[in-house]
PDB file of N, CA and C in Angstrom:
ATOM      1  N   UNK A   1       0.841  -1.182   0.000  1.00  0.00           N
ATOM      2  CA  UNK A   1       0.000   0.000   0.000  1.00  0.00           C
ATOM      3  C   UNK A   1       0.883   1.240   0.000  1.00  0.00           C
ATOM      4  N   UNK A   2       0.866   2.432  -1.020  1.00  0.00           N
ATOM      5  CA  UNK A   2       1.197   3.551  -0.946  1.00  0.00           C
ATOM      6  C   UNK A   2       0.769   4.323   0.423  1.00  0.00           C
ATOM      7  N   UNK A   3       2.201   5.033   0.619  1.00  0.00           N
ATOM      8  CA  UNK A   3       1.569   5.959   1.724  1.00  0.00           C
ATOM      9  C   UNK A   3       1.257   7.604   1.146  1.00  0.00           C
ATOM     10  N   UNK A   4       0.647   8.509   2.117  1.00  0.00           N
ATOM     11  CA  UNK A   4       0.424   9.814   1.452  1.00  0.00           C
ATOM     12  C   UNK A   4       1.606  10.226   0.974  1.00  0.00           C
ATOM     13  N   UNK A   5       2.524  10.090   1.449  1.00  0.00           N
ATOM     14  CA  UNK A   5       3.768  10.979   1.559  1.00  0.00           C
ATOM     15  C   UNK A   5       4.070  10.271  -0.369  1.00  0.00           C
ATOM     16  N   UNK A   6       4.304   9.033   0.077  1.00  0.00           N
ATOM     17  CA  UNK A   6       4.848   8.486  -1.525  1.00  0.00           C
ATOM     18  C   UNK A   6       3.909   8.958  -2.407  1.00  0.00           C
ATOM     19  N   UNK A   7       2.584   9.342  -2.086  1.00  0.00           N
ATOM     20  CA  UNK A   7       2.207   9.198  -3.384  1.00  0.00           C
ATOM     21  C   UNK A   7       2.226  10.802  -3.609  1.00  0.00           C
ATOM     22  N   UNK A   8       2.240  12.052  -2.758  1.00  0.00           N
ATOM     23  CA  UNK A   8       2.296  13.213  -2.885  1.00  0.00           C
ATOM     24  C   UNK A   8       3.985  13.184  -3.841  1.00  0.00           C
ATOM     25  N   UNK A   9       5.231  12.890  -3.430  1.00  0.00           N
ATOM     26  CA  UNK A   9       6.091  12.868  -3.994  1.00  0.00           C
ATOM     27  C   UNK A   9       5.952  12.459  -5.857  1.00  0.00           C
ATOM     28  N   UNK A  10       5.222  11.375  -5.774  1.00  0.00           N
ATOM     29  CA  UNK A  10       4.600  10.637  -7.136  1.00  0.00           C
ATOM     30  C   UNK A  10       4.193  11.735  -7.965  1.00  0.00           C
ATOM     31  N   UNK A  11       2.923  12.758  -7.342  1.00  0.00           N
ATOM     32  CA  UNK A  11       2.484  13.144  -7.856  1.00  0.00           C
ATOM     33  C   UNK A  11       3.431  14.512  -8.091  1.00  0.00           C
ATOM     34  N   UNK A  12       4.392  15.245  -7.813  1.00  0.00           N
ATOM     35  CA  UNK A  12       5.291  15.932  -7.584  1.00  0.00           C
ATOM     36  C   UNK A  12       6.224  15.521  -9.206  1.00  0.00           C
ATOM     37  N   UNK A  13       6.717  14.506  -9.024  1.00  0.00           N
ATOM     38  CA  UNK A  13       7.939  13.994 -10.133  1.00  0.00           C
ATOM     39  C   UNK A  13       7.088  14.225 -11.258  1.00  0.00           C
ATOM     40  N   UNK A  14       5.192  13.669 -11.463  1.00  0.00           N
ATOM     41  CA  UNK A  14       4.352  14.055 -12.643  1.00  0.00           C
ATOM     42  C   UNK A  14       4.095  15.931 -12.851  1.00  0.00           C
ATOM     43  N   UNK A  15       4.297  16.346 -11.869  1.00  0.00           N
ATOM     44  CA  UNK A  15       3.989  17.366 -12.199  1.00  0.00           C
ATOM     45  C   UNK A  15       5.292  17.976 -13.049  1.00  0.00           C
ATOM     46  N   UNK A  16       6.641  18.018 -12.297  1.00  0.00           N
ATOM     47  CA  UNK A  16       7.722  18.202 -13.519  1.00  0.00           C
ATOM     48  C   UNK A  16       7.471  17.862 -14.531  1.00  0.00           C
ATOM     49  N   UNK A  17       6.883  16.821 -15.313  1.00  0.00           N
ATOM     50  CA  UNK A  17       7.019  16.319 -16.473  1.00  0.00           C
ATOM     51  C   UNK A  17       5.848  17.120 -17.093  1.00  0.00           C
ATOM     52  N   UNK A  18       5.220  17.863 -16.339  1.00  0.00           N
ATOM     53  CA  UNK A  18       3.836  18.707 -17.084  1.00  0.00           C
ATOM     54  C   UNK A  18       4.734  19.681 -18.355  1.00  0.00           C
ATOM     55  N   UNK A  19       3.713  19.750 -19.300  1.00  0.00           N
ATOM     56  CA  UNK A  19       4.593  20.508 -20.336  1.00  0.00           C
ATOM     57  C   UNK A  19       4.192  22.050 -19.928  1.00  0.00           C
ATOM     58  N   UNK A  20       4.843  22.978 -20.519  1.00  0.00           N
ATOM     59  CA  UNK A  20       4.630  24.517 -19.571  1.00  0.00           C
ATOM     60  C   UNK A  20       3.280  25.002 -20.166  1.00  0.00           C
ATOM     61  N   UNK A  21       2.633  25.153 -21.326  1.00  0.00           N
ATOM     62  CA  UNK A  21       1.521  25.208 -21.732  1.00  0.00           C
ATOM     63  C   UNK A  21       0.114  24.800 -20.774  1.00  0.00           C
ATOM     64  N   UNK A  22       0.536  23.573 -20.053  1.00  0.00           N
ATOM     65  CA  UNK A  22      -0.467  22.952 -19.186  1.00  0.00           C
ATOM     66  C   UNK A  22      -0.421  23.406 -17.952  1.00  0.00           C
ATOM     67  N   UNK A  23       0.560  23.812 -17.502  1.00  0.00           N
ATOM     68  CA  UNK A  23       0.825  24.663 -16.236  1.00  0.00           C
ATOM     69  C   UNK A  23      -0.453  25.276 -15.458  1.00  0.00           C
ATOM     70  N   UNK A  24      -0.752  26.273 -16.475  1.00  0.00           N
ATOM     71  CA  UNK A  24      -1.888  27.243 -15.851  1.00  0.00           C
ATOM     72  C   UNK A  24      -2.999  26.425 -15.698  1.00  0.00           C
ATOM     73  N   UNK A  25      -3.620  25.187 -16.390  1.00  0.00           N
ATOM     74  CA  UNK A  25      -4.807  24.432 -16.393  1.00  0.00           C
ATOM     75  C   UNK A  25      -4.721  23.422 -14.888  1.00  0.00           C
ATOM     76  N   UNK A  26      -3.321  23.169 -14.587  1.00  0.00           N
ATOM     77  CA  UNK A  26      -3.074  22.745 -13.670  1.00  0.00           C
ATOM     78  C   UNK A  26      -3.338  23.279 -12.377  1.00  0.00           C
ATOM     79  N   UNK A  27      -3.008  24.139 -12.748  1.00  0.00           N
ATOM     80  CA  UNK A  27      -2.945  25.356 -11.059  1.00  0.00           C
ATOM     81  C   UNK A  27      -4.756  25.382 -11.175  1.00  0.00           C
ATOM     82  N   UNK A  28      -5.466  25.562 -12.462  1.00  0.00           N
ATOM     83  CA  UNK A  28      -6.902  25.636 -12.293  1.00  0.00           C
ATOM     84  C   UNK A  28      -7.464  24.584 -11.143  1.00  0.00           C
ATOM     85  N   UNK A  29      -7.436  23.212 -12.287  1.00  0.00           N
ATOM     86  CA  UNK A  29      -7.618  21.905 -11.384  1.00  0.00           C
ATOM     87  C   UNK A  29      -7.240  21.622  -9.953  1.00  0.00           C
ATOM     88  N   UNK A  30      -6.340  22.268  -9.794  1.00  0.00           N
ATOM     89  CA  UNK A  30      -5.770  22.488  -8.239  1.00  0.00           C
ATOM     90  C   UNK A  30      -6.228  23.145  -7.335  1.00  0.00           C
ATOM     91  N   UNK A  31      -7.050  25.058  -8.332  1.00  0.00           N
ATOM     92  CA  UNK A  31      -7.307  25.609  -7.118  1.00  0.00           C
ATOM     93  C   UNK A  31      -9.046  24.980  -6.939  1.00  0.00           C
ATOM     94  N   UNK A  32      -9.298  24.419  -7.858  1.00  0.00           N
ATOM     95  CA  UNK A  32     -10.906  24.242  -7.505  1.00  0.00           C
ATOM     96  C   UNK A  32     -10.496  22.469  -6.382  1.00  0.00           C
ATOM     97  N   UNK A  33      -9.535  21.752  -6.729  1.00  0.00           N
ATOM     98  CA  UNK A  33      -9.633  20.959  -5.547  1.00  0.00           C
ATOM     99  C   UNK A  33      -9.736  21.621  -4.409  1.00  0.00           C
ATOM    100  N   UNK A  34      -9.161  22.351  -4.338  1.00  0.00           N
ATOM    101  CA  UNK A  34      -8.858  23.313  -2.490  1.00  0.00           C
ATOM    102  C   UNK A  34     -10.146  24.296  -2.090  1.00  0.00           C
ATOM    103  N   UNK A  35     -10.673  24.409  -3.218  1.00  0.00           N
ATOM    104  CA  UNK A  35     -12.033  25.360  -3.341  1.00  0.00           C
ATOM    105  C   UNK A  35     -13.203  23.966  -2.232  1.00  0.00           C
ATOM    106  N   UNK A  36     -13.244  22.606  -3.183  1.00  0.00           N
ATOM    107  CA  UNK A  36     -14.324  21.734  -2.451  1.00  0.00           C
ATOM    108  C   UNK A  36     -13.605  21.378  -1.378  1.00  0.00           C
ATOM    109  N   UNK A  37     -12.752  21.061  -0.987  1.00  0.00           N
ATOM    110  CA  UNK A  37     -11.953  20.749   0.411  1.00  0.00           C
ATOM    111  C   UNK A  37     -12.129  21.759   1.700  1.00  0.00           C
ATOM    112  N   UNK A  38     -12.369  23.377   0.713  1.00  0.00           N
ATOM    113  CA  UNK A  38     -12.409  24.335   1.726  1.00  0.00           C
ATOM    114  C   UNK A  38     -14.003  24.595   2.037  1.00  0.00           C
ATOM    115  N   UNK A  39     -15.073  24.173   0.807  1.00  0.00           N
ATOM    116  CA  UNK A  39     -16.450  24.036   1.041  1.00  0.00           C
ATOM    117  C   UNK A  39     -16.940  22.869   2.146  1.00  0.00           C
ATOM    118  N   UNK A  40     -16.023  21.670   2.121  1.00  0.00           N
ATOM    119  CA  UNK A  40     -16.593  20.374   3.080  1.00  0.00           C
ATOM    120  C   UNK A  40     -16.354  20.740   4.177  1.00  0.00           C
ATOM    121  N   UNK A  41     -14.948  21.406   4.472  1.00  0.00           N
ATOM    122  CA  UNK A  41     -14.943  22.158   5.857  1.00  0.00           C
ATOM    123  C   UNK A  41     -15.681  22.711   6.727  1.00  0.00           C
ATOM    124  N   UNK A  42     -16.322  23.997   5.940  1.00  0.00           N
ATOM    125  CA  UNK A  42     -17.280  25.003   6.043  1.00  0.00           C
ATOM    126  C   UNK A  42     -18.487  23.947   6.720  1.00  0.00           C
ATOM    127  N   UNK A  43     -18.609  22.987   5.295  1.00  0.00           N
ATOM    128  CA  UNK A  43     -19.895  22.831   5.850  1.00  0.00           C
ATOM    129  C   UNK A  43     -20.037  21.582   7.361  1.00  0.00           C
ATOM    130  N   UNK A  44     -18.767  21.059   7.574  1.00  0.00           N
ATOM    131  CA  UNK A  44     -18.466  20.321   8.746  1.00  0.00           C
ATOM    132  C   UNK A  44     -18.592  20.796  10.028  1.00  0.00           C
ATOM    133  N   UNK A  45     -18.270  21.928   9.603  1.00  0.00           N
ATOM    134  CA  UNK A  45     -18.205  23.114  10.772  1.00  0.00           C
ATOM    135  C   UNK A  45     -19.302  22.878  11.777  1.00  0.00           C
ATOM    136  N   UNK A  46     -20.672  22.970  11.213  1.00  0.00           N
ATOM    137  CA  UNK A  46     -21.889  22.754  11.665  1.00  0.00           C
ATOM    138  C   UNK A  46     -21.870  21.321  12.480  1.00  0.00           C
ATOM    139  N   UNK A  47     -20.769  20.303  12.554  1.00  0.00           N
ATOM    140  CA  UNK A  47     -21.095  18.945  13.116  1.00  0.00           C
ATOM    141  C   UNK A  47     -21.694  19.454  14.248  1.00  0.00           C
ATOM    142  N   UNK A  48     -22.098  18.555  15.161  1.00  0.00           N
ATOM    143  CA  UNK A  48     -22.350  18.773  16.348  1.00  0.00           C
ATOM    144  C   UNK A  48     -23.231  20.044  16.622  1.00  0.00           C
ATOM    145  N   UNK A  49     -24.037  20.683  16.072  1.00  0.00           N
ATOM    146  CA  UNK A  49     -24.456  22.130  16.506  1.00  0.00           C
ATOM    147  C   UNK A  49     -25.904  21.708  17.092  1.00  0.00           C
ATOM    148  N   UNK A  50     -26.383  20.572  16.795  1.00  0.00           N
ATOM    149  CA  UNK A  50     -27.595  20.070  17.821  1.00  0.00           C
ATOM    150  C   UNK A  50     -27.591  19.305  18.591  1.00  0.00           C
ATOM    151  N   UNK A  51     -26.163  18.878  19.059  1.00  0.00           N
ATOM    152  CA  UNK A  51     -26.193  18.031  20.140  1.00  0.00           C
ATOM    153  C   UNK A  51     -26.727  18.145  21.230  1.00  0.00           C
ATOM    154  N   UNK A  52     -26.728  19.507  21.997  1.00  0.00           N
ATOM    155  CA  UNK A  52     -27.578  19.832  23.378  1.00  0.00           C
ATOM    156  C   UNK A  52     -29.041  20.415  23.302  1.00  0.00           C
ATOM    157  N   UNK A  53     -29.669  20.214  21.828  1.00  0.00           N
ATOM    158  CA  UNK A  53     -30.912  20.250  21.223  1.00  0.00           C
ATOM    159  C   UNK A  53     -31.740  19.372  22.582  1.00  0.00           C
ATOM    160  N   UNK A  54     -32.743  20.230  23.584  1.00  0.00           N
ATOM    161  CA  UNK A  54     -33.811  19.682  23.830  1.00  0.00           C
ATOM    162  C   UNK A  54     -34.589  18.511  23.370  1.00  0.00           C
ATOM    163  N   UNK A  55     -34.983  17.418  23.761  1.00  0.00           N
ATOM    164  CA  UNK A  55     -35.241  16.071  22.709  1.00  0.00           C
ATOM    165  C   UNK A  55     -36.770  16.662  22.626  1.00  0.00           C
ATOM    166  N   UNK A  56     -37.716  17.331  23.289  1.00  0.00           N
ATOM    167  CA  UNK A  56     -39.091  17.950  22.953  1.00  0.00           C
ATOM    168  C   UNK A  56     -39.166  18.943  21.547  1.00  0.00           C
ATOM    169  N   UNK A  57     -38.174  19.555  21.662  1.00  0.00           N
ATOM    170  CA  UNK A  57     -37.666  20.389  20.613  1.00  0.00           C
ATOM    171  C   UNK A  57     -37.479  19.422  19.171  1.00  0.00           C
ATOM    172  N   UNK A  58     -36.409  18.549  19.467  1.00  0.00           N
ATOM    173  CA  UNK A  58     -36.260  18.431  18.178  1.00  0.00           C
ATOM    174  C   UNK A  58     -37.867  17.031  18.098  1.00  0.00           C
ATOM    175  N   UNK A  59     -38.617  16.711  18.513  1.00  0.00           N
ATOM    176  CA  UNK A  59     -39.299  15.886  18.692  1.00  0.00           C
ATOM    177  C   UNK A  59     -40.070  16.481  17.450  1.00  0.00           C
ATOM    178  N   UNK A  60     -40.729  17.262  17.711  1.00  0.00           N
ATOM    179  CA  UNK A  60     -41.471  18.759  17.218  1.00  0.00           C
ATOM    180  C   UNK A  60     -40.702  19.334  15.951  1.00  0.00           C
ATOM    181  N   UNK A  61     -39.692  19.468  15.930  1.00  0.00           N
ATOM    182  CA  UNK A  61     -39.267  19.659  14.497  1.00  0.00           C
ATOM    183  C   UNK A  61     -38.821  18.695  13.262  1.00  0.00           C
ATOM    184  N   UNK A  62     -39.534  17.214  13.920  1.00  0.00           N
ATOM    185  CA  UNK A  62     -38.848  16.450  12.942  1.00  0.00           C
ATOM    186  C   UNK A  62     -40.220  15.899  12.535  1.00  0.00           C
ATOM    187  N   UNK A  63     -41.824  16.134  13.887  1.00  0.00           N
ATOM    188  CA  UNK A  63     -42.450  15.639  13.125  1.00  0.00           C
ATOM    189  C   UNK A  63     -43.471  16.872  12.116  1.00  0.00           C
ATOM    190  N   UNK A  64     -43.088  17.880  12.536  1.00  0.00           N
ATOM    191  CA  UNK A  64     -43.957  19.165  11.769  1.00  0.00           C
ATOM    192  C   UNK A  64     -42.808  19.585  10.521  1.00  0.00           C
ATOM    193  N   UNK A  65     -41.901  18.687   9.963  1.00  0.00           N
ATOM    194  CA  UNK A  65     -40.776  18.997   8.838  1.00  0.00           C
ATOM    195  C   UNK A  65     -41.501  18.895   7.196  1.00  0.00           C
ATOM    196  N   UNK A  66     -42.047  17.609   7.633  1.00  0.00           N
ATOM    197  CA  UNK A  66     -42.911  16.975   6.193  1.00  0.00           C
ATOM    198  C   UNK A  66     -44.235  18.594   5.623  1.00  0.00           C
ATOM    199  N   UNK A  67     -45.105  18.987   6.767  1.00  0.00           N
ATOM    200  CA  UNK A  67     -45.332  19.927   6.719  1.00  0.00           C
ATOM    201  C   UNK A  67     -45.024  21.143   6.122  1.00  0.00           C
ATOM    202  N   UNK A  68     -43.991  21.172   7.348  1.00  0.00           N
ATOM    203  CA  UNK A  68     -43.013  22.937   6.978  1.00  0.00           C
ATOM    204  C   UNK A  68     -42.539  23.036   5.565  1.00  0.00           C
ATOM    205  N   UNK A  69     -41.921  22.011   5.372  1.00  0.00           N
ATOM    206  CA  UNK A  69     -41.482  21.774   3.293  1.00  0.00           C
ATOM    207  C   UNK A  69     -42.277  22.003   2.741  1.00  0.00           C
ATOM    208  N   UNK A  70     -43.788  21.620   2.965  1.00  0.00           N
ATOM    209  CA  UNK A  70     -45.030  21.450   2.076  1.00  0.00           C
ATOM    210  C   UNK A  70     -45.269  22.988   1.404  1.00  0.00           C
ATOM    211  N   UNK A  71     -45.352  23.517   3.160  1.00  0.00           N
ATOM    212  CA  UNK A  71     -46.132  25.095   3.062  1.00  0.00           C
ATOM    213  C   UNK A  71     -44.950  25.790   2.446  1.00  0.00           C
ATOM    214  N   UNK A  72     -43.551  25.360   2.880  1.00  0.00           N
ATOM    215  CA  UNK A  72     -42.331  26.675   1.812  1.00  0.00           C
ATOM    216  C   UNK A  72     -42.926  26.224   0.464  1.00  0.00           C
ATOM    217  N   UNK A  73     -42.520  24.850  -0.163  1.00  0.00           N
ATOM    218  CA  UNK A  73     -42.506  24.972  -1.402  1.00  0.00           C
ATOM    219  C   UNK A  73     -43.601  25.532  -2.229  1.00  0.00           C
ATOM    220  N   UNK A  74     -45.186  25.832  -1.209  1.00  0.00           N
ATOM    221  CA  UNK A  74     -46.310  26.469  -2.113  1.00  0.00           C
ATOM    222  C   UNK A  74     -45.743  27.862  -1.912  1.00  0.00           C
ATOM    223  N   UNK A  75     -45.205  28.600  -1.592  1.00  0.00           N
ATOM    224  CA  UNK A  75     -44.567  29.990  -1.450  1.00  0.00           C
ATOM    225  C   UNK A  75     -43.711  30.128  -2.467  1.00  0.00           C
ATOM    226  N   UNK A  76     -42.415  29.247  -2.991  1.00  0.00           N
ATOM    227  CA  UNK A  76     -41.634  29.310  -4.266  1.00  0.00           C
ATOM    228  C   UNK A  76     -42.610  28.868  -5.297  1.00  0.00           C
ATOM    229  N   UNK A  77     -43.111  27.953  -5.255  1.00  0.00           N
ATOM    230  CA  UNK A  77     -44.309  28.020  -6.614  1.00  0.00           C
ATOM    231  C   UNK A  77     -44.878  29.080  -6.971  1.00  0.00           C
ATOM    232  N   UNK A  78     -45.396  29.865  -6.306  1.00  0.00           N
ATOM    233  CA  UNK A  78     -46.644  30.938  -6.412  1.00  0.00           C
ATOM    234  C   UNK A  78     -45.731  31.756  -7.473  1.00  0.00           C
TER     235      UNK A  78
END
């Protein structure tokens, strides 16, 4: 099994061999990897933010949900 390290190096020795033309398409592909890496973050962030959620509370919001969707989505229709 490859480790990170070997295969970051791997991918390092391929990148030398990039021809200079491809360069800039590279750095593209690269910055939008770091773009979704920096979006999963963001949205991880939120783990845990209902853990000390009242269980009456969320009792109540999970069974009036089917509902609540119903009545938004006749509001974006209209």
């Amino acid at each position: 099994m490859i480790t990170d390290i070997q295969r970051r190096n791997r991918i390092l020795k391929k990148i030398y061999r990039i021809p200079k033309d491809k360069l800039r398409e590279l750095d593209e592909f690269l910055s939008k990897l770091e773009e979704d890496v920096n979006h999963k973050s963001q949205i991880l962030s939120f783990a845990g933010s209902w853990k000390d959620i009242d269980q009456s509370v969320f009792d109540t919001f999970t069974k009036d949900l089917i509902s609540n969707r119903k009545k938004n989505r006749k509001r974006i229709d209209e």
